[in-house]
PDB file of N, CA and C in Angstrom:
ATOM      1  N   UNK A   1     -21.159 -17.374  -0.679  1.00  0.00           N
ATOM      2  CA  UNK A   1     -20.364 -16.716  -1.702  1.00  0.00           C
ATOM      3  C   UNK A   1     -18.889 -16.954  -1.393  1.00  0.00           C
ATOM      4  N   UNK A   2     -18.009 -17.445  -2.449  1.00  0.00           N
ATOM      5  CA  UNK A   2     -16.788 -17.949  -2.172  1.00  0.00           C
ATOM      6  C   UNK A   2     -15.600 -16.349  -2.568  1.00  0.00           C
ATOM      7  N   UNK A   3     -14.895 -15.815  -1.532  1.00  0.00           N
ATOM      8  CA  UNK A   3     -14.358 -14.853  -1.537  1.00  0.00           C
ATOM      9  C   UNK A   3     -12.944 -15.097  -2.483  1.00  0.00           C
ATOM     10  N   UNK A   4     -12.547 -14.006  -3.363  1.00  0.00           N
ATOM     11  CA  UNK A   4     -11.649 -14.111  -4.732  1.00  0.00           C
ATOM     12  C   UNK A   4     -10.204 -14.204  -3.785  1.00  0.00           C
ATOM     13  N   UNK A   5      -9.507 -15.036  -4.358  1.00  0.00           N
ATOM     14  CA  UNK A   5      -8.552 -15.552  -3.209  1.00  0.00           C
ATOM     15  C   UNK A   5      -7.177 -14.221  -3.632  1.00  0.00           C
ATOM     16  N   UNK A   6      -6.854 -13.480  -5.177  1.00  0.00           N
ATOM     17  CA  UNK A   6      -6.668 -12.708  -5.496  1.00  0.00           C
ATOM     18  C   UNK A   6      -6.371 -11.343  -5.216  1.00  0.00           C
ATOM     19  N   UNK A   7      -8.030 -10.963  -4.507  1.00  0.00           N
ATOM     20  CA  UNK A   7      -8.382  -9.799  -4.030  1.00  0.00           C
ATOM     21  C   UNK A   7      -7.442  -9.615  -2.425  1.00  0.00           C
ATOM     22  N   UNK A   8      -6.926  -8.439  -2.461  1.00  0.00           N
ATOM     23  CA  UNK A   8      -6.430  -8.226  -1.020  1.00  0.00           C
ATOM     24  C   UNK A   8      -7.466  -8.211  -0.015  1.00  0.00           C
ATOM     25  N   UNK A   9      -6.902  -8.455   1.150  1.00  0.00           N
ATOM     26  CA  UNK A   9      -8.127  -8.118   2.226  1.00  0.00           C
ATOM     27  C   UNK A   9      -7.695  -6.585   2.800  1.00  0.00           C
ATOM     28  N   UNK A  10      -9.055  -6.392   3.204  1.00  0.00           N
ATOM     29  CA  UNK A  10      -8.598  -4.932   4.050  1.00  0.00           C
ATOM     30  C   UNK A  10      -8.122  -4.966   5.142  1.00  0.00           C
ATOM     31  N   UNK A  11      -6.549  -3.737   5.055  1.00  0.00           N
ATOM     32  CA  UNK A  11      -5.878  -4.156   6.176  1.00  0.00           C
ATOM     33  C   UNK A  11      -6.283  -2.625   7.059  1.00  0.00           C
ATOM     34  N   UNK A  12      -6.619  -2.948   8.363  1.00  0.00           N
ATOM     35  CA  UNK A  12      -7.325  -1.807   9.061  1.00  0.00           C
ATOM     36  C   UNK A  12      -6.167  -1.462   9.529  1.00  0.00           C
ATOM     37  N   UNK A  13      -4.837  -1.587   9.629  1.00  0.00           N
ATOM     38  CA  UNK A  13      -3.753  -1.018  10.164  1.00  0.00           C
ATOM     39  C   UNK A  13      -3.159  -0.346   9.738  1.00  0.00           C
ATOM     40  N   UNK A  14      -3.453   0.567   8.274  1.00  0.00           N
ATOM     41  CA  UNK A  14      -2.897   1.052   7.688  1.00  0.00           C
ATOM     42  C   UNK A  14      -3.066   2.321   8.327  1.00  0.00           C
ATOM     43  N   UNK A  15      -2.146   3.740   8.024  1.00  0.00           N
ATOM     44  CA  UNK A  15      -2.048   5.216   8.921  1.00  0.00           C
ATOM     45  C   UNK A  15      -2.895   5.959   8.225  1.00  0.00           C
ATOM     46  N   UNK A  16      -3.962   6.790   9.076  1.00  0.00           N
ATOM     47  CA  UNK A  16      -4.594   7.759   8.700  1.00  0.00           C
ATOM     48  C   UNK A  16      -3.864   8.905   8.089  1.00  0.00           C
ATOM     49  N   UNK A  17      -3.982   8.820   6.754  1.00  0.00           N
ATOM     50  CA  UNK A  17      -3.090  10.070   6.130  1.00  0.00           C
ATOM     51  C   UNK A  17      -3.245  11.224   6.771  1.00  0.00           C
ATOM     52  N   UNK A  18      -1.723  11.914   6.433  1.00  0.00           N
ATOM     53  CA  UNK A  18      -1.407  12.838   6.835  1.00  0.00           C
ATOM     54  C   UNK A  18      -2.258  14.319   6.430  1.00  0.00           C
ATOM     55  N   UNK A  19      -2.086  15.095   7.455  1.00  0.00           N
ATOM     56  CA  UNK A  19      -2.550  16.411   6.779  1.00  0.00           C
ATOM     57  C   UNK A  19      -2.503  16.893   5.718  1.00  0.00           C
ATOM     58  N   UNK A  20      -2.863  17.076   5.300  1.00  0.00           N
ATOM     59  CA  UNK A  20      -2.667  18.266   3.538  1.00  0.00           C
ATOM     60  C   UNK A  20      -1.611  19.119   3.537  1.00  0.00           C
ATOM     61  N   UNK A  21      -0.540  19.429   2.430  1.00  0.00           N
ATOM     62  CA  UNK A  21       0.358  20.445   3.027  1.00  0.00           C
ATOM     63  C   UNK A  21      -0.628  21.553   2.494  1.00  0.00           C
ATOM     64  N   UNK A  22      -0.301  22.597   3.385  1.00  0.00           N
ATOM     65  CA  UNK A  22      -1.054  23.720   3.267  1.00  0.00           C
ATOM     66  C   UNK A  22      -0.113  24.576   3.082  1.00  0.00           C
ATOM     67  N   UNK A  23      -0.420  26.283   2.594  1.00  0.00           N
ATOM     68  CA  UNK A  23       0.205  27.286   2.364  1.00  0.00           C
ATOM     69  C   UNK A  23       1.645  27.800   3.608  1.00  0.00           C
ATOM     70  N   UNK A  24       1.057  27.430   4.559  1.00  0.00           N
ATOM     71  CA  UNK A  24       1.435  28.204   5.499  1.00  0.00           C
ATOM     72  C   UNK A  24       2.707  27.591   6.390  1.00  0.00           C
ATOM     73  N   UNK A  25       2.941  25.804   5.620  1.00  0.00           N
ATOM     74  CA  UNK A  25       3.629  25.154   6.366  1.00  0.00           C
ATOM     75  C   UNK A  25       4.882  25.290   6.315  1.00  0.00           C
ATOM     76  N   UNK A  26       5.850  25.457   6.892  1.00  0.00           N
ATOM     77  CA  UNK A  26       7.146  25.005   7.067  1.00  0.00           C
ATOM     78  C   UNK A  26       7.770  24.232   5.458  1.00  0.00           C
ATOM     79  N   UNK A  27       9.262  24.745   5.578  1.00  0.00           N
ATOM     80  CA  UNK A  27      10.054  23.601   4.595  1.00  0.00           C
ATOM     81  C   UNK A  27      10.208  22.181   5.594  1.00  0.00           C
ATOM     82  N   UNK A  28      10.575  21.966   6.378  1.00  0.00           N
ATOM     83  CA  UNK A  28      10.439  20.878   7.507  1.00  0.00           C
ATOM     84  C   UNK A  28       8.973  20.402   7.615  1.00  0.00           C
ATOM     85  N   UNK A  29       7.846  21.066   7.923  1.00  0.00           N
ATOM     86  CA  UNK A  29       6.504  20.525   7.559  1.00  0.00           C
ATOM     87  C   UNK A  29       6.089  19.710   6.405  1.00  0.00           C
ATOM     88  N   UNK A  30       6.338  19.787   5.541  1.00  0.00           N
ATOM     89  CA  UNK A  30       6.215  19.985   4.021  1.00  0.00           C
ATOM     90  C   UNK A  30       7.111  18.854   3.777  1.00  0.00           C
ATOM     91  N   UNK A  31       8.362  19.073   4.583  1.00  0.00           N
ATOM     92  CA  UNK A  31       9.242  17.252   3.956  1.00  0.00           C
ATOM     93  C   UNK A  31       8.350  16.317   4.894  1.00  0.00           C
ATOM     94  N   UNK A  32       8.449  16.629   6.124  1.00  0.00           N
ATOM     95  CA  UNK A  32       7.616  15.084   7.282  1.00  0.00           C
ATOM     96  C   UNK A  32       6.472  14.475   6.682  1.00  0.00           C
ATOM     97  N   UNK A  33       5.657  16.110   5.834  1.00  0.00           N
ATOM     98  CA  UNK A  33       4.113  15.288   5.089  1.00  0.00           C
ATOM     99  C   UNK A  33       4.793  14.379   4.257  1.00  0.00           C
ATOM    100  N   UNK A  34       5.495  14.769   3.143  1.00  0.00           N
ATOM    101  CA  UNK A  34       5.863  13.943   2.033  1.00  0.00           C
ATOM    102  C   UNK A  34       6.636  12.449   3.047  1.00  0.00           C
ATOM    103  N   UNK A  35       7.332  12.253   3.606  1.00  0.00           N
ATOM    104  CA  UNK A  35       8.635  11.626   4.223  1.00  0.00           C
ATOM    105  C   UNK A  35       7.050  10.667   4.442  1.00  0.00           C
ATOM    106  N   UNK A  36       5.847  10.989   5.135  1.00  0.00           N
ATOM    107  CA  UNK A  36       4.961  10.170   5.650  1.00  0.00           C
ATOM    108  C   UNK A  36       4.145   9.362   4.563  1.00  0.00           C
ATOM    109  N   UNK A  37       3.912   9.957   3.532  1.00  0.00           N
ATOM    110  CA  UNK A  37       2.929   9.608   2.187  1.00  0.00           C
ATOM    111  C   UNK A  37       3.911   8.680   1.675  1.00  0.00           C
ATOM    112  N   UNK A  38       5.307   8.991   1.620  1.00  0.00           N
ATOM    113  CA  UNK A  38       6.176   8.252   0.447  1.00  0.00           C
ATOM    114  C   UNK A  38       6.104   6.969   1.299  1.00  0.00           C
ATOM    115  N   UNK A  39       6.522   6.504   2.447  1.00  0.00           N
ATOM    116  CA  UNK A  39       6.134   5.395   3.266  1.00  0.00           C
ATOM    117  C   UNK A  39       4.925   4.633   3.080  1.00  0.00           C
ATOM    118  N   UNK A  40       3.709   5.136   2.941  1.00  0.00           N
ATOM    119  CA  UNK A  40       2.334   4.409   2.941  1.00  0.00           C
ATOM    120  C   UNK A  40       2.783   4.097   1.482  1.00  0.00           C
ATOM    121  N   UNK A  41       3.043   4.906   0.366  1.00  0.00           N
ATOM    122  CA  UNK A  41       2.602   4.581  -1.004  1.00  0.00           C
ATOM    123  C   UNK A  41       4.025   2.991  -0.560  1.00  0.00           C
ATOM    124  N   UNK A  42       4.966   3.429  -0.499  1.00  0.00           N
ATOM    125  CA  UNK A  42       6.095   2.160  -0.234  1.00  0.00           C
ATOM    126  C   UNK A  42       5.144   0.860  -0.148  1.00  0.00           C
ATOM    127  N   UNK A  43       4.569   0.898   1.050  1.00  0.00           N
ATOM    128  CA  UNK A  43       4.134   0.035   2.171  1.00  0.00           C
ATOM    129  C   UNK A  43       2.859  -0.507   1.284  1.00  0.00           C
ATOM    130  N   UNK A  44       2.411  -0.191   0.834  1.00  0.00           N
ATOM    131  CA  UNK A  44       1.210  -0.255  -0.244  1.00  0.00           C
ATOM    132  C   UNK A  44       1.786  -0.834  -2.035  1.00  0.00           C
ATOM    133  N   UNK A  45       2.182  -0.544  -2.424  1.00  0.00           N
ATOM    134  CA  UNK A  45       3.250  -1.428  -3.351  1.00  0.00           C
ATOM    135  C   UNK A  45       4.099  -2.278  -2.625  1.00  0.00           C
ATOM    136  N   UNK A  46       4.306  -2.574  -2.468  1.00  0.00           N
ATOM    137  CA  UNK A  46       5.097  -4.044  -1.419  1.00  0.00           C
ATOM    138  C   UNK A  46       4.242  -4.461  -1.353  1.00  0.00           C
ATOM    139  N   UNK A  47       2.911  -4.371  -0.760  1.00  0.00           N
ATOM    140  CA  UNK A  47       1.914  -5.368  -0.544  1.00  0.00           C
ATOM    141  C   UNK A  47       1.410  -5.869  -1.753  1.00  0.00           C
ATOM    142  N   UNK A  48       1.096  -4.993  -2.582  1.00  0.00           N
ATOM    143  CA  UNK A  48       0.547  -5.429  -3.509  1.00  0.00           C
ATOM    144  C   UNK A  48       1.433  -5.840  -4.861  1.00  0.00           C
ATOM    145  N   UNK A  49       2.763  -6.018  -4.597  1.00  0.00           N
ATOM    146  CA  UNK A  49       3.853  -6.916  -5.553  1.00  0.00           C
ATOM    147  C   UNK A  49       3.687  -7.839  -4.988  1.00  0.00           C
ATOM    148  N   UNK A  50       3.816  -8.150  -3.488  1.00  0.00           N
ATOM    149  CA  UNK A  50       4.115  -9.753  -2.797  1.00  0.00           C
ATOM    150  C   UNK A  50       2.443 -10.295  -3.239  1.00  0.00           C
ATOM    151  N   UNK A  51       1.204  -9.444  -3.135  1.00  0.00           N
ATOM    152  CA  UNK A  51       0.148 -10.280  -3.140  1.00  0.00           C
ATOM    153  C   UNK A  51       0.114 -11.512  -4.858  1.00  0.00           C
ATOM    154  N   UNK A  52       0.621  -9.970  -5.609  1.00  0.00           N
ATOM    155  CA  UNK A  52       0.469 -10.907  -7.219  1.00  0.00           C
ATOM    156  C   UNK A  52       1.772 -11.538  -7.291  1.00  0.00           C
ATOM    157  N   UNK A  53       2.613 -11.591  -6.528  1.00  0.00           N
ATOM    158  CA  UNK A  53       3.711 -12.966  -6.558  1.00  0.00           C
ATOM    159  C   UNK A  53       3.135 -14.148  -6.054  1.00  0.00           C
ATOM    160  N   UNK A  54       2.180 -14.338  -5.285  1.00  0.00           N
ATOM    161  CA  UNK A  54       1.625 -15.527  -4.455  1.00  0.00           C
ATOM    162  C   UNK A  54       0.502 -15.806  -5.535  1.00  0.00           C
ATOM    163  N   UNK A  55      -0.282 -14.910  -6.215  1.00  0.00           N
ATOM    164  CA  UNK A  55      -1.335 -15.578  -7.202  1.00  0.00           C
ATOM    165  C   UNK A  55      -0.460 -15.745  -8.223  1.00  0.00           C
ATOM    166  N   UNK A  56       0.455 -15.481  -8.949  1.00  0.00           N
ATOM    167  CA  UNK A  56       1.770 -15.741  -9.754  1.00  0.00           C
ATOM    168  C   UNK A  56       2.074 -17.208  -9.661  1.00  0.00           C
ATOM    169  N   UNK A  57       2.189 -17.392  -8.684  1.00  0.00           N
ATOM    170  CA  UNK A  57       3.209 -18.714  -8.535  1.00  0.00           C
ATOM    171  C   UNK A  57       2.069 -19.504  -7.702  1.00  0.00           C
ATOM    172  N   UNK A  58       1.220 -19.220  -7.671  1.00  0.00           N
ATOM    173  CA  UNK A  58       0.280 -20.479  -7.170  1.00  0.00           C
ATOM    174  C   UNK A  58      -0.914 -20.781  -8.543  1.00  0.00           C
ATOM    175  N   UNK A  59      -0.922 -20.174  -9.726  1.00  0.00           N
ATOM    176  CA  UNK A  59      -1.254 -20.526 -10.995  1.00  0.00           C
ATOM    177  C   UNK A  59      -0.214 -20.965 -11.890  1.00  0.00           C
ATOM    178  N   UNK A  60       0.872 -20.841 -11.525  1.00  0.00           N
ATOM    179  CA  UNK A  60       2.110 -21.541 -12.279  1.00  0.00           C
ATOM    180  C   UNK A  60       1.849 -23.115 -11.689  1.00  0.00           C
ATOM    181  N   UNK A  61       2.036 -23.079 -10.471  1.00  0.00           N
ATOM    182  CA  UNK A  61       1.926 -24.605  -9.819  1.00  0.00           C
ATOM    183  C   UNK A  61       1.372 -25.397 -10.251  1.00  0.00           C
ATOM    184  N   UNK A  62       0.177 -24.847 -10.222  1.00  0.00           N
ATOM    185  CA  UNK A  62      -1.375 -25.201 -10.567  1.00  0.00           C
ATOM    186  C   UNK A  62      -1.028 -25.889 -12.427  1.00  0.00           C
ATOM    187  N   UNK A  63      -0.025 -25.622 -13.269  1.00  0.00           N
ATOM    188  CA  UNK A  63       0.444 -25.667 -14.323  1.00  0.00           C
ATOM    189  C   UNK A  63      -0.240 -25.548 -15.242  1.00  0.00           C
ATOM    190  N   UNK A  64      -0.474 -24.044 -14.962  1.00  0.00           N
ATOM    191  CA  UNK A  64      -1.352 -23.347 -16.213  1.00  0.00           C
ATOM    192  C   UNK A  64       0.192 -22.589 -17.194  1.00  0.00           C
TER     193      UNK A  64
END
């Protein structure tokens, strides 16, 4: 079976999300959760703009 060149691969290095904010946390708790999520979502769009720039421009080449 020929794997979709498209499809991302799974990257196992990505961070085990953060705790849940819960009731009880801190205003300082409560920014570090967010400060940590807004990073992965970052880090996760970047990847996946650069991935469809490379199938982008390697079907342009291709001169479709």
């Amino acid at each position: 079976m020929t794997q979709n060149s498209s499809v991302p691969e799974r990257r196992h290095s990505v961070m085990s999300l953060p705790p849940r904010v819960e009731q009880g946390m801190s205003k300082r708790q409560r920014q570090m959760v967010f400060e940590q999520v807004k990073v992965q979502v970052q880090d996760i769009a970047n990847r996946y703009f650069e991935m469809s720039l490379r199938v982008l421009r390697r079907w342009l080449s291709d001169g479709h």
